[in-house]
N, C-alpha and C. Protein backbone atom coordinates (compact mmCIF):
# COMPACT_ATOMS: atom_id res chain seq x y z
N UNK A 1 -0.38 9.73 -0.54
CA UNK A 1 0.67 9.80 0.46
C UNK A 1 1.84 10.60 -0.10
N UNK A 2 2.29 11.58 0.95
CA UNK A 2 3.46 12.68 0.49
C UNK A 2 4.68 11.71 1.29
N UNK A 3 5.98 11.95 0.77
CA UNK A 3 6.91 11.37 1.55
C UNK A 3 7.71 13.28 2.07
N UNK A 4 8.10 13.07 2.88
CA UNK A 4 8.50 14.15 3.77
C UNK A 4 10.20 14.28 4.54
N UNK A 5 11.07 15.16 3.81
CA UNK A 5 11.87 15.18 4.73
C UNK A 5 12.33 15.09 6.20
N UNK A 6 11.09 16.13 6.46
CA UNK A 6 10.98 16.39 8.29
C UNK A 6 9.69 16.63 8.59
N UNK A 7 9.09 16.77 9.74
CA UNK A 7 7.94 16.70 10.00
C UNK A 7 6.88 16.88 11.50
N UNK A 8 6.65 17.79 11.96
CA UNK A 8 6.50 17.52 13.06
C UNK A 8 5.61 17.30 13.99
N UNK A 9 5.74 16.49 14.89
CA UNK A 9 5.05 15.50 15.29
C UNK A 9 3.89 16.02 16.99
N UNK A 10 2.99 15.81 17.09
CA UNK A 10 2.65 16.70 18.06
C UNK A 10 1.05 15.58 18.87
N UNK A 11 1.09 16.10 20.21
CA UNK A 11 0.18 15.40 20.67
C UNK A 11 -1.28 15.79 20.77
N UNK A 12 -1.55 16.73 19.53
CA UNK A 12 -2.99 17.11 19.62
C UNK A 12 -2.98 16.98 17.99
N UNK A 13 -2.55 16.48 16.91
CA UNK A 13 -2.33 16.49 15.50
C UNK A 13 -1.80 14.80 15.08
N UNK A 14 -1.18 14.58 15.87
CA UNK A 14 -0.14 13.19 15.44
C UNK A 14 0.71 14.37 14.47
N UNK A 15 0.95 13.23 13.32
CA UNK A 15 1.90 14.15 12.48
C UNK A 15 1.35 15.32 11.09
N UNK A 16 1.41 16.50 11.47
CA UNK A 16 1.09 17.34 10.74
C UNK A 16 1.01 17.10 9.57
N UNK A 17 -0.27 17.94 9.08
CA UNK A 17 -0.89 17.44 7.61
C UNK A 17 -1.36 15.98 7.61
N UNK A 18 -1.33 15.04 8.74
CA UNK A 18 -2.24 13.84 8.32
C UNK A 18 -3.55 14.24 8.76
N UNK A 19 -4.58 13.83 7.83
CA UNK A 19 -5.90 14.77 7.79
C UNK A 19 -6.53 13.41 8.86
N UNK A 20 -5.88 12.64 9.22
CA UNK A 20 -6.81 11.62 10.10
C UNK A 20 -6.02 11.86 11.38
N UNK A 21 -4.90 12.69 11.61
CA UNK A 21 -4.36 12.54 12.72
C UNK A 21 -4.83 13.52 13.95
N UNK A 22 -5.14 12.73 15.01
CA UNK A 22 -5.99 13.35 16.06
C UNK A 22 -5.78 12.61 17.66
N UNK A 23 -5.38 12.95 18.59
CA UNK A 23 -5.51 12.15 19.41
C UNK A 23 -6.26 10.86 19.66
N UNK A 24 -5.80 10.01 19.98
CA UNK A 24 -6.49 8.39 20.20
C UNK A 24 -5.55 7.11 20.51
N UNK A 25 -6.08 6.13 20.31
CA UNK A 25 -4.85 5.24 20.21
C UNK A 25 -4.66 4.71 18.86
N UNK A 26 -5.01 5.59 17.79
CA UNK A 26 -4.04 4.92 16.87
C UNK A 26 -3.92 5.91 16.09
N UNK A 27 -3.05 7.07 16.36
CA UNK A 27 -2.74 8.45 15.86
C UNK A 27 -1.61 8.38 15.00
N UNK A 28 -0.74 7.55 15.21
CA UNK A 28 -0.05 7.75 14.32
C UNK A 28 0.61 5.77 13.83
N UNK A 29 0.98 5.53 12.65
CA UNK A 29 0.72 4.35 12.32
C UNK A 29 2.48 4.09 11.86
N UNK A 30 3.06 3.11 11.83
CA UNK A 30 4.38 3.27 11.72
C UNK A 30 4.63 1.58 11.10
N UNK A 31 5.86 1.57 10.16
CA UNK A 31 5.71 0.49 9.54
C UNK A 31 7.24 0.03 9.68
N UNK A 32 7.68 -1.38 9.72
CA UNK A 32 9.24 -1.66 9.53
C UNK A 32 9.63 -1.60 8.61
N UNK A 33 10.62 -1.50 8.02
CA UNK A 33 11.67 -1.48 6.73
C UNK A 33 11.45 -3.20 6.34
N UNK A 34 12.37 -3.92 7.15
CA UNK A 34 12.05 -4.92 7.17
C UNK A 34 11.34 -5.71 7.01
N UNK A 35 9.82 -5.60 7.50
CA UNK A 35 8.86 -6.31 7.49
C UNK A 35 8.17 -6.14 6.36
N UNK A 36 7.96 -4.86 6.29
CA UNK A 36 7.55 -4.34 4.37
C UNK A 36 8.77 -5.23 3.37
N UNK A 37 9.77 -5.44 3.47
CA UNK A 37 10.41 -5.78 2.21
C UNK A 37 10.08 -7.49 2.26
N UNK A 38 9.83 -8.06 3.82
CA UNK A 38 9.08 -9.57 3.52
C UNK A 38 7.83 -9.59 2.99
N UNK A 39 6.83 -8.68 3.19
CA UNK A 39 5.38 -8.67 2.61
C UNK A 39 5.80 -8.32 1.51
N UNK A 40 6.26 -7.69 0.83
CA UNK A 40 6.63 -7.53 -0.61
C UNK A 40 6.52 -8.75 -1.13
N UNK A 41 7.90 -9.53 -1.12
CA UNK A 41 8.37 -10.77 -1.59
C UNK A 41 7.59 -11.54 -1.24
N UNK A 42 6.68 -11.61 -0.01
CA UNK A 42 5.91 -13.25 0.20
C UNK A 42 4.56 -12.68 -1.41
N UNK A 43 4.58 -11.05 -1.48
CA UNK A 43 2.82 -10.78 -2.36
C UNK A 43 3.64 -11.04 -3.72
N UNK A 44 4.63 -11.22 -4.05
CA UNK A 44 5.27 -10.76 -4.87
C UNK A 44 5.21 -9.90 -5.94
N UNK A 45 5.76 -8.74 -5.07
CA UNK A 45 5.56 -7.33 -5.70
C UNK A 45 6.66 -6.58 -5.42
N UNK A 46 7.16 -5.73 -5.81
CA UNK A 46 8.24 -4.35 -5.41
C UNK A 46 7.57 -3.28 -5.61
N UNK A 47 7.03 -2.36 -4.04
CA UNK A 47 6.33 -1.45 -3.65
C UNK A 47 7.25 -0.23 -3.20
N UNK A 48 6.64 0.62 -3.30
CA UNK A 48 7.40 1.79 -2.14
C UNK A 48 6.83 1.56 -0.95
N UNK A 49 7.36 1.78 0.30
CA UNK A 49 6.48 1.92 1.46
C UNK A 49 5.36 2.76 1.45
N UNK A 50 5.43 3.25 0.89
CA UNK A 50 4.29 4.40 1.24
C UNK A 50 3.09 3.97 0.81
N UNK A 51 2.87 2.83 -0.03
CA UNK A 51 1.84 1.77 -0.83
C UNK A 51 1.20 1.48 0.33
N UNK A 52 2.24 1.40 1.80
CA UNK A 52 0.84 0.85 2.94
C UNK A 52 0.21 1.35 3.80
N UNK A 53 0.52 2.90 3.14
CA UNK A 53 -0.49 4.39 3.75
C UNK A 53 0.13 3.87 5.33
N UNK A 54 1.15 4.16 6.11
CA UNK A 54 1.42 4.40 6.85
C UNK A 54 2.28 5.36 7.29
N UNK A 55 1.98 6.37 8.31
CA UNK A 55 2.55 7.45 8.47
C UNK A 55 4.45 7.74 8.28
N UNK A 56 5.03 6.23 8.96
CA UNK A 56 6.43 6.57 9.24
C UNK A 56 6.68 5.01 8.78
N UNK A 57 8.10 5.32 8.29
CA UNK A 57 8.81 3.69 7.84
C UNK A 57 10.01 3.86 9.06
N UNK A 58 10.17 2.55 9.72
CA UNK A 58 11.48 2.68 10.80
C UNK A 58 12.18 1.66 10.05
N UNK A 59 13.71 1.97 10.32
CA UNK A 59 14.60 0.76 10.00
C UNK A 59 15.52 0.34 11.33
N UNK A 60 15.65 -0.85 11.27
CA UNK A 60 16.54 -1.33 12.35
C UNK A 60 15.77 -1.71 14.12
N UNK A 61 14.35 -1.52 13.69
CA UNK A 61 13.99 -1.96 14.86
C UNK A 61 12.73 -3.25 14.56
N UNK A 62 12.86 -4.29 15.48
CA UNK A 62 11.64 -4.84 15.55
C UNK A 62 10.43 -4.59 16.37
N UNK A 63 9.33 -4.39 15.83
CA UNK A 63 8.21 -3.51 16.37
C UNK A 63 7.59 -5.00 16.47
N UNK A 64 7.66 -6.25 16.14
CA UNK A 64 6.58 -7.61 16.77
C UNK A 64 6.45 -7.55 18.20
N UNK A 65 4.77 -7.61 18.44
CA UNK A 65 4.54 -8.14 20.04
C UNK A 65 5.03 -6.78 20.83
N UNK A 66 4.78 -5.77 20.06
CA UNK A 66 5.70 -4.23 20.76
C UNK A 66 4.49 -3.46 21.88
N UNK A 67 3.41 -3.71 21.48
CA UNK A 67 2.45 -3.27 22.47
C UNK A 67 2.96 -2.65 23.92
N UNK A 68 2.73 -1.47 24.11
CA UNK A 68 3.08 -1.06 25.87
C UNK A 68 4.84 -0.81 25.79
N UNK A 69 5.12 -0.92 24.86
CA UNK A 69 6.96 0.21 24.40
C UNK A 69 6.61 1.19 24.24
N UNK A 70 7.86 1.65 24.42
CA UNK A 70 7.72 3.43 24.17
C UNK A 70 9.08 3.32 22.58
N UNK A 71 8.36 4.26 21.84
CA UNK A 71 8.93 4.35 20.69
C UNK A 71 9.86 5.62 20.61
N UNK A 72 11.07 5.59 20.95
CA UNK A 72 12.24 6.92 20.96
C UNK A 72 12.00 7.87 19.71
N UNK A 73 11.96 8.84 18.95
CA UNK A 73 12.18 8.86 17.96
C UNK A 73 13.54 10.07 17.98
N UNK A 74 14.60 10.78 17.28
CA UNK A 74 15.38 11.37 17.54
C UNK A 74 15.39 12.09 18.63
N UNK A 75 16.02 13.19 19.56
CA UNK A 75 16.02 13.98 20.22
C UNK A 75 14.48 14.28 21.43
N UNK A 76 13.59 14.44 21.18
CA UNK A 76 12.60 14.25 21.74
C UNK A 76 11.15 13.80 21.94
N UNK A 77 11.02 13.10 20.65
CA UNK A 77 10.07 12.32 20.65
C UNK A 77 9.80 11.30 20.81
N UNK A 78 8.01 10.80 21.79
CA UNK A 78 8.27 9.20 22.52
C UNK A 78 6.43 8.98 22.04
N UNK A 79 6.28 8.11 21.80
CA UNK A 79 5.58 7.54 20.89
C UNK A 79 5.31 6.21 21.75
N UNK A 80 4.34 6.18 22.54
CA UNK A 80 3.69 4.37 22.83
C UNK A 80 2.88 3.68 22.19
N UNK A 81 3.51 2.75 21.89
CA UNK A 81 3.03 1.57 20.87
C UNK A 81 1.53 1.26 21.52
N UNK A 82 0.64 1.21 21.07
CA UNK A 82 -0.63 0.88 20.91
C UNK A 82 -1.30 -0.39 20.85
N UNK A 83 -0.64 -0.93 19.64
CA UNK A 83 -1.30 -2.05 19.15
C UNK A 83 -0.66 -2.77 17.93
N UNK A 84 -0.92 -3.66 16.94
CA UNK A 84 -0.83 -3.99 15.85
C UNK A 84 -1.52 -3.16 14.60
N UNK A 85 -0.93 -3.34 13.57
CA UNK A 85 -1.90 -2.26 12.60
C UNK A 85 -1.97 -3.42 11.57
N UNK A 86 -3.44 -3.62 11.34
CA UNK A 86 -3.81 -4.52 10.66
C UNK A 86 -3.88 -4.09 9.05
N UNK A 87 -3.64 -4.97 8.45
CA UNK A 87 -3.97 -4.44 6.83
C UNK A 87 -5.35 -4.03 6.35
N UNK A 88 -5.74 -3.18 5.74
CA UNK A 88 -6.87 -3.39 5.21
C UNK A 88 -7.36 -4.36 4.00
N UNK A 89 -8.84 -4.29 2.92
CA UNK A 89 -8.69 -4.32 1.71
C UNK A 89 -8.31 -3.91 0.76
N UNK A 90 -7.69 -2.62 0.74
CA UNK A 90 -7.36 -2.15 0.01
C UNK A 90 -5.85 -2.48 -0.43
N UNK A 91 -5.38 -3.28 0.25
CA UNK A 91 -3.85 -3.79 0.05
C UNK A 91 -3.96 -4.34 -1.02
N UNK A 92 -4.78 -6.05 -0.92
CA UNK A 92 -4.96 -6.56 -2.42
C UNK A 92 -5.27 -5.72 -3.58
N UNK A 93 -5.93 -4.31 -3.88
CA UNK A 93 -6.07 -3.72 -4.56
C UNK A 93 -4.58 -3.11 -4.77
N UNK A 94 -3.67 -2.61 -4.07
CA UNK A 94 -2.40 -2.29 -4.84
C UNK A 94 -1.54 -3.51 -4.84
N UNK A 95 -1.86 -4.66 -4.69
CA UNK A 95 -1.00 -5.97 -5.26
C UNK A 95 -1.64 -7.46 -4.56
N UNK A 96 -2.00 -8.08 -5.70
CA UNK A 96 -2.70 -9.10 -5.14
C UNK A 96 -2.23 -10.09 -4.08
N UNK A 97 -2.49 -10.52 -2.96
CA UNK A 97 -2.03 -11.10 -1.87
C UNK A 97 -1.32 -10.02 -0.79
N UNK A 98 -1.23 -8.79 -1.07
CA UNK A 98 -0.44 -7.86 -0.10
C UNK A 98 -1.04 -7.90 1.12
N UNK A 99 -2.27 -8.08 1.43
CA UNK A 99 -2.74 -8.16 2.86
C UNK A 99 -3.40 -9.53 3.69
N UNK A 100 -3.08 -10.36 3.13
CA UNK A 100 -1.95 -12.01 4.01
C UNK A 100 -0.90 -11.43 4.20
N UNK A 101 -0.29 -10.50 3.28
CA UNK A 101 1.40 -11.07 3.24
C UNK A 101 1.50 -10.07 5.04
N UNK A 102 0.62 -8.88 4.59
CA UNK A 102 1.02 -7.75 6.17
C UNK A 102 0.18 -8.38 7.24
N UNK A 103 -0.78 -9.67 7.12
CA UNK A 103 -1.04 -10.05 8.44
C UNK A 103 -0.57 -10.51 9.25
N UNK A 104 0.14 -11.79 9.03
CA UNK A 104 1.12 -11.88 10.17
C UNK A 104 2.51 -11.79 10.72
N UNK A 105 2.76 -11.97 11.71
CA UNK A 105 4.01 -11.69 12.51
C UNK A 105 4.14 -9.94 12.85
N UNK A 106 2.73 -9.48 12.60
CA UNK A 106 3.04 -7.86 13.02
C UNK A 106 3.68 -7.06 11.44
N UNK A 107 3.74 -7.88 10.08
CA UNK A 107 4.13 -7.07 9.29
C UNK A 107 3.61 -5.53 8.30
N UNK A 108 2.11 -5.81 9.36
CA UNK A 108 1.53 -4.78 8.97
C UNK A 108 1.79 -3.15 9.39
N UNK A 109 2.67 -3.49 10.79
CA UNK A 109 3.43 -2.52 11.35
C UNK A 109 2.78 -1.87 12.72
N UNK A 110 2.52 -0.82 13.38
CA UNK A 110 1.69 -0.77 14.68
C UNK A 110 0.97 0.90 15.07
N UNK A 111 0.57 1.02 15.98
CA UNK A 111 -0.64 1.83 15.85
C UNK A 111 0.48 2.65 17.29
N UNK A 112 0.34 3.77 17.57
CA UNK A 112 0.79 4.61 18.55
C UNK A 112 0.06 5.68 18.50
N UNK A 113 0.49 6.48 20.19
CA UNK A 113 -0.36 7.40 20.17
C UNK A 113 1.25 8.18 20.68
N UNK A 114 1.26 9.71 20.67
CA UNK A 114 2.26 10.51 21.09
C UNK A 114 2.17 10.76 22.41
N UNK A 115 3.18 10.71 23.01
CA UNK A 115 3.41 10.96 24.65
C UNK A 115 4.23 12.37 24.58
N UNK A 116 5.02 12.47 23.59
CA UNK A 116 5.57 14.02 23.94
C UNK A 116 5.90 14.15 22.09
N UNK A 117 5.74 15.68 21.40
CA UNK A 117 5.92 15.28 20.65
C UNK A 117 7.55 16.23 19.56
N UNK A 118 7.34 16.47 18.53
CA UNK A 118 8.88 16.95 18.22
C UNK A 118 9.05 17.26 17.01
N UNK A 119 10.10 17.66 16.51
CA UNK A 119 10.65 17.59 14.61
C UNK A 119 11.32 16.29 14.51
N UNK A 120 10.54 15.69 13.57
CA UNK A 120 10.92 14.33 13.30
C UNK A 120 11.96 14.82 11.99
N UNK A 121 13.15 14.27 11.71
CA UNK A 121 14.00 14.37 10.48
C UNK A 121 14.35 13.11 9.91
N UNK A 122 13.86 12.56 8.52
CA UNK A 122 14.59 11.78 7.66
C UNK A 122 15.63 11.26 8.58
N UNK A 123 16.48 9.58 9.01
CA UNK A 123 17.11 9.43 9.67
C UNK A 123 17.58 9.47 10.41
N UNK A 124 16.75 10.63 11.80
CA UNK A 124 16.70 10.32 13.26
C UNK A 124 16.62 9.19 13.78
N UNK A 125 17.74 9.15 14.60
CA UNK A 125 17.98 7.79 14.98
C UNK A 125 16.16 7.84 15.81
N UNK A 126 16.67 5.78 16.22
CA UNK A 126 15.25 5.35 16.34
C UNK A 126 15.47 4.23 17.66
N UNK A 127 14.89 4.22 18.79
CA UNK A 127 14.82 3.26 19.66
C UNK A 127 13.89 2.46 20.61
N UNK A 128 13.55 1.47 21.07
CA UNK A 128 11.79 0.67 21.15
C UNK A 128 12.55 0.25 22.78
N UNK A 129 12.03 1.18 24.06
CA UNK A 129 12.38 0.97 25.39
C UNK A 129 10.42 -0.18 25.45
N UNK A 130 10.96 -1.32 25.35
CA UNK A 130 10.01 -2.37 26.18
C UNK A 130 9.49 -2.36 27.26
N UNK A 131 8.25 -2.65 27.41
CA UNK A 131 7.17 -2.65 28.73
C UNK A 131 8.11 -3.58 29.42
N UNK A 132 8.03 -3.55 30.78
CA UNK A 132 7.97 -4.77 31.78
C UNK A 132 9.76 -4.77 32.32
């Protein structure tokens, strides 16, 4: 996993240079700030995010139970939440207990597909418009 200043984001790629990113419903994979720093502490470990091979880290939003939101990302990108993104096995392999710790409450982070897509930048603001 590369960490990336900017990046851009597109609805036939997900986010450029991810060699798995392709249209579907789970094109692009996105993780909380938050929720990673509780799976940390419940595995007890201090990780980088990027340990949970997920495309994007958000801060300041809660993505639990987010299914059927639309995910803002700066200026023009919208991103609908998909699903939950489950941990794999390979979690316990970079720290023992890490994937209990990302199973529940959604801390594993969630699955989206792109609805329109954009230049994502390091600290573009970030906003979760709810279904219903």
């Amino acid at each position: 996993m590369l960490a990336l200043d900017q990046v851009e984001v597109s609805k036939a790629a997900g986010v450029a240079g991810d060699t798995r990113g392709r249209p579907g419903q789970r094109q692009i994979t996105i993780l909380s700030a938050k929720a990673w720093l509780v799976a940390c502490t419940l595995a007890g470990a201090d990780l980088p995010w990027l340990a949970r091979r997920a495309n994007l880290l958000i801060e300041g939003l809660d993505l639990r139970h987010s299914s059927g939101a639309v995910l803002h990302l700066g200026d023009d990108i919208e991103l609908l939440v998909t699903g939950e993104l489950d941990p794999c096995e390979r979690m316990d392999a970079v720290a023992p207990g890490l994937k209990a710790a990302l199973t529940d409450d959604w801390r594993g982070g969630v699955t989206c597909r792109v609805q329109r897509g954009g230049l994502l930048t390091v600290g573009a603001r970030a906003g979760l418009r709810r279904a219903g």
